[in-house]
Each structure stands twice: as C-alpha cells, then as structure tokens.
C-alpha atoms as a PDB file:
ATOM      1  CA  UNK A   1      99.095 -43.413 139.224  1.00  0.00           C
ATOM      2  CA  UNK A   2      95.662 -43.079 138.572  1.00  0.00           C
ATOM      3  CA  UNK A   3      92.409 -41.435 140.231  1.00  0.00           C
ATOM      4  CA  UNK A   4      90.193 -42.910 142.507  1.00  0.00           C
ATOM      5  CA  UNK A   5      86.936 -43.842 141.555  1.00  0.00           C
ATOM      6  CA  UNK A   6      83.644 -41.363 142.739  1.00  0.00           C
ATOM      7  CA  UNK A   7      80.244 -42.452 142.794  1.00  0.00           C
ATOM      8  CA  UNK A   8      77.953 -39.925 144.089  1.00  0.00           C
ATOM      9  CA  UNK A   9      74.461 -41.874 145.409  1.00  0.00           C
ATOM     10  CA  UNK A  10      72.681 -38.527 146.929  1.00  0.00           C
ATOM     11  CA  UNK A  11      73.255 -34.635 146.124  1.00  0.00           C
ATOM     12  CA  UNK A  12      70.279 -32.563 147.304  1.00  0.00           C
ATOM     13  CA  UNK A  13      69.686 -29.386 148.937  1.00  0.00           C
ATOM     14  CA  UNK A  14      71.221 -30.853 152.651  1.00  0.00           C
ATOM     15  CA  UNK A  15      73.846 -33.734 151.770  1.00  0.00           C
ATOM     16  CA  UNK A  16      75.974 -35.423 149.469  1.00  0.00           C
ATOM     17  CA  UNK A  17      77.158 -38.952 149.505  1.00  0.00           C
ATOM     18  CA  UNK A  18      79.804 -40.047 147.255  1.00  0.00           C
ATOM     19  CA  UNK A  19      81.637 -43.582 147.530  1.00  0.00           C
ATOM     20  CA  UNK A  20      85.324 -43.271 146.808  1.00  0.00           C
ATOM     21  CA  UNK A  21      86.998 -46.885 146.001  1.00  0.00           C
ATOM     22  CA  UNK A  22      91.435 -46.877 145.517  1.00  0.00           C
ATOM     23  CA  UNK A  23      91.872 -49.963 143.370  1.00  0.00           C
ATOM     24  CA  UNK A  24      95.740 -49.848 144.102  1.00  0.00           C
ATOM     25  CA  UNK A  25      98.391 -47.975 145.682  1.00  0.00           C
ATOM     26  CA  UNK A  26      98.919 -44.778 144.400  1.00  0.00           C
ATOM     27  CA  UNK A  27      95.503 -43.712 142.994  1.00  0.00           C
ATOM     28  CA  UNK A  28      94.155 -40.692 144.025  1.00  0.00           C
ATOM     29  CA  UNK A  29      91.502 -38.024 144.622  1.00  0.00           C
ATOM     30  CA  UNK A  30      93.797 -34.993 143.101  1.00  0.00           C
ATOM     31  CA  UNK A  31      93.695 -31.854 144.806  1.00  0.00           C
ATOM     32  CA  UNK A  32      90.356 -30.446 146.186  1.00  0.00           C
ATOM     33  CA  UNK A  33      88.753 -27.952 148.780  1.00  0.00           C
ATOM     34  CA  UNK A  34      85.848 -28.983 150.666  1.00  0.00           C
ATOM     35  CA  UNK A  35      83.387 -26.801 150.712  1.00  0.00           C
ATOM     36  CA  UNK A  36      81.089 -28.117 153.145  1.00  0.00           C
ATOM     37  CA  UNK A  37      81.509 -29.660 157.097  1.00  0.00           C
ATOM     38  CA  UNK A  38      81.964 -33.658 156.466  1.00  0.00           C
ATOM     39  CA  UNK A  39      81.900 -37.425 157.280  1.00  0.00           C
ATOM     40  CA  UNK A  40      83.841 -40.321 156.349  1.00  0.00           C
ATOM     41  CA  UNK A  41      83.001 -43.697 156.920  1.00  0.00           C
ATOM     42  CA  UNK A  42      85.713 -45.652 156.072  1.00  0.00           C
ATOM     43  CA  UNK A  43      83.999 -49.030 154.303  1.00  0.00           C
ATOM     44  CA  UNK A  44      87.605 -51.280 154.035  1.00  0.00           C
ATOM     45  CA  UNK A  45      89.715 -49.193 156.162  1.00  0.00           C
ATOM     46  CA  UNK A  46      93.736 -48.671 155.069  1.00  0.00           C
ATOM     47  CA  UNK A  47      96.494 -46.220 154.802  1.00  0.00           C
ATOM     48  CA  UNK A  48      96.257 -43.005 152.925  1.00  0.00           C
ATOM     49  CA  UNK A  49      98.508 -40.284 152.093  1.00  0.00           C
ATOM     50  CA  UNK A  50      97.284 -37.193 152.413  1.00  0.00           C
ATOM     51  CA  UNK A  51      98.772 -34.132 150.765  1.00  0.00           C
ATOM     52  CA  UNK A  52      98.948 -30.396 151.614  1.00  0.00           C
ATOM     53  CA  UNK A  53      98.739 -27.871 148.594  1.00  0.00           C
ATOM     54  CA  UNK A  54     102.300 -27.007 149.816  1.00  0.00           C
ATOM     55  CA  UNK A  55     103.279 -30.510 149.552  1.00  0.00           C
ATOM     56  CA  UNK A  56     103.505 -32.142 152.775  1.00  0.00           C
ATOM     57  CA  UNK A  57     102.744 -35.461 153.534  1.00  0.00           C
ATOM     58  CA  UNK A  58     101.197 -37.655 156.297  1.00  0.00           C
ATOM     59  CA  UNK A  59     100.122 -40.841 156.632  1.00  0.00           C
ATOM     60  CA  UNK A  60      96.607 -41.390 157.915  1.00  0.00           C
ATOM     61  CA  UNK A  61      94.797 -44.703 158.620  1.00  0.00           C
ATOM     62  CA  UNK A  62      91.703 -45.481 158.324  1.00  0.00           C
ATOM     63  CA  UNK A  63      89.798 -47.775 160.873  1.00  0.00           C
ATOM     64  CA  UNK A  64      86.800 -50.168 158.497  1.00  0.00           C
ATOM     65  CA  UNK A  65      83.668 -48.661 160.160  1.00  0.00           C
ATOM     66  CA  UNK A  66      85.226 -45.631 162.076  1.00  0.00           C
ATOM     67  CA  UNK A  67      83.553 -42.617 160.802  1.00  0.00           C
ATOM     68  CA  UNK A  68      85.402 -39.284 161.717  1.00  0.00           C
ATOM     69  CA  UNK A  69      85.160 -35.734 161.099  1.00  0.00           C
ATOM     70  CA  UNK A  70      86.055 -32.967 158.385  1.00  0.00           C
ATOM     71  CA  UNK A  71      85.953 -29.190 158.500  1.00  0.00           C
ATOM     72  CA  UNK A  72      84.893 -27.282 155.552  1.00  0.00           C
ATOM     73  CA  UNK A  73      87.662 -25.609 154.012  1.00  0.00           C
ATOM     74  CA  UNK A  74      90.038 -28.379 154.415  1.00  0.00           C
ATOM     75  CA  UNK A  75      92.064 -28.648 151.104  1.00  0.00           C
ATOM     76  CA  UNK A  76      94.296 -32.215 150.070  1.00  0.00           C
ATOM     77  CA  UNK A  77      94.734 -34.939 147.961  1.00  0.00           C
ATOM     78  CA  UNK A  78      94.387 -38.081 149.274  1.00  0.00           C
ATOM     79  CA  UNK A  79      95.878 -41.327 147.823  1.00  0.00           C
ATOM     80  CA  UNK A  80      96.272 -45.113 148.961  1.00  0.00           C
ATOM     81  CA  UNK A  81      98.907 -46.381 150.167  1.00  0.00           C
ATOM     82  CA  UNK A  82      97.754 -50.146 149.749  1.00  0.00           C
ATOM     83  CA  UNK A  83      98.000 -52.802 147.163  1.00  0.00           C
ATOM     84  CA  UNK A  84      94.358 -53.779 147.072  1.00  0.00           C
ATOM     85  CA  UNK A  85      91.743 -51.785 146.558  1.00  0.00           C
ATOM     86  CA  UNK A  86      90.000 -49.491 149.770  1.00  0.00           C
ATOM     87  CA  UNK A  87      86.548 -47.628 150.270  1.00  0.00           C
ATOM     88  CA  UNK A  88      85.197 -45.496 152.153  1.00  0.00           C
ATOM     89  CA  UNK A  89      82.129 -43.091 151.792  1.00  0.00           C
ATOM     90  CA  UNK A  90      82.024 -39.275 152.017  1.00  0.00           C
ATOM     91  CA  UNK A  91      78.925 -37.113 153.542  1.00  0.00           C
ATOM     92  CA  UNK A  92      78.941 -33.571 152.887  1.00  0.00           C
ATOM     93  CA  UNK A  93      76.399 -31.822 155.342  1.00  0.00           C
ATOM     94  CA  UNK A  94      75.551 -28.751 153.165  1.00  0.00           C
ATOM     95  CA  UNK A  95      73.644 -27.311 156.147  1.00  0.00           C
END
C-alpha cells in the first residue's frame, strides 16, 4: 500500500485546492483532521474506504462530477478501493 498522490494548485488566505489521484487499490491519504469546512469534486468517481481513528470502516462511492460536502473537524483516512487509478479534487474554504 502506498499514499495517494497531493497536488495542491491554490493555498491563500480563503481556499485551498489540492488534487488527490489513487493509482491503485489500496493507496491512501493516511490519517488526517480537517481543519477547515470542505468540497470534493470527485474528477473519475470510484469506491473508497474510509477509516475512523478507531478503526471502522465504510465504503463510500464517489459519483465523477458529484461534488459533496465536508465539515471541519472530520478526521479519516481514505483509500481506493479500485484497480485503476481515481481523482478527485479537494476545496478547503478557510473562511
């Protein structure tokens, strides 16, 4: 298993866009806290599975251009569940 690739395209004083590409199944964000209110826009689509800090596990798919929403605070680790590789971008609204 491996980590997931992060390129981040903006990071000023109101947002933060960062691309996050899976090239296979398994690889991974590791364990983080978000610290701000956030978007994803999933580029590819596909399953993840996203992991508590206490361990549990659920599935979660990912629609290609179905943005939803995340709460500050929120704490996982997110990992494909695919073969090929999947995308999606990240914005942090720091406001």
């Amino acid at each position: 298993m491996s980590r997931a690739g992060a390129v981040v395209t903006t990071d000023d004083d109101r947002i933060r866009v960062t691309t996050w590409t899976f090239p296979g199944h398994g690889d991974d964000t590791g364990q983080h806290v978000h610290g701000y209110d956030y978007v994803v826009v999933p580029v590819t689509g596909g399953r993840f599975g996203v992991t508590s800090p206490e361990g549990a596990v659920r599935e979660m798919v990912q629609q290609a251009g179905a943005p939803y929403l995340g709460s500050a605070g929120t704490a996982h680790s997110v990992a494909s569940l695919e073969n090929e590789p999947v995308t999606f971008v990240e914005i942090e609204l720091k406001m």
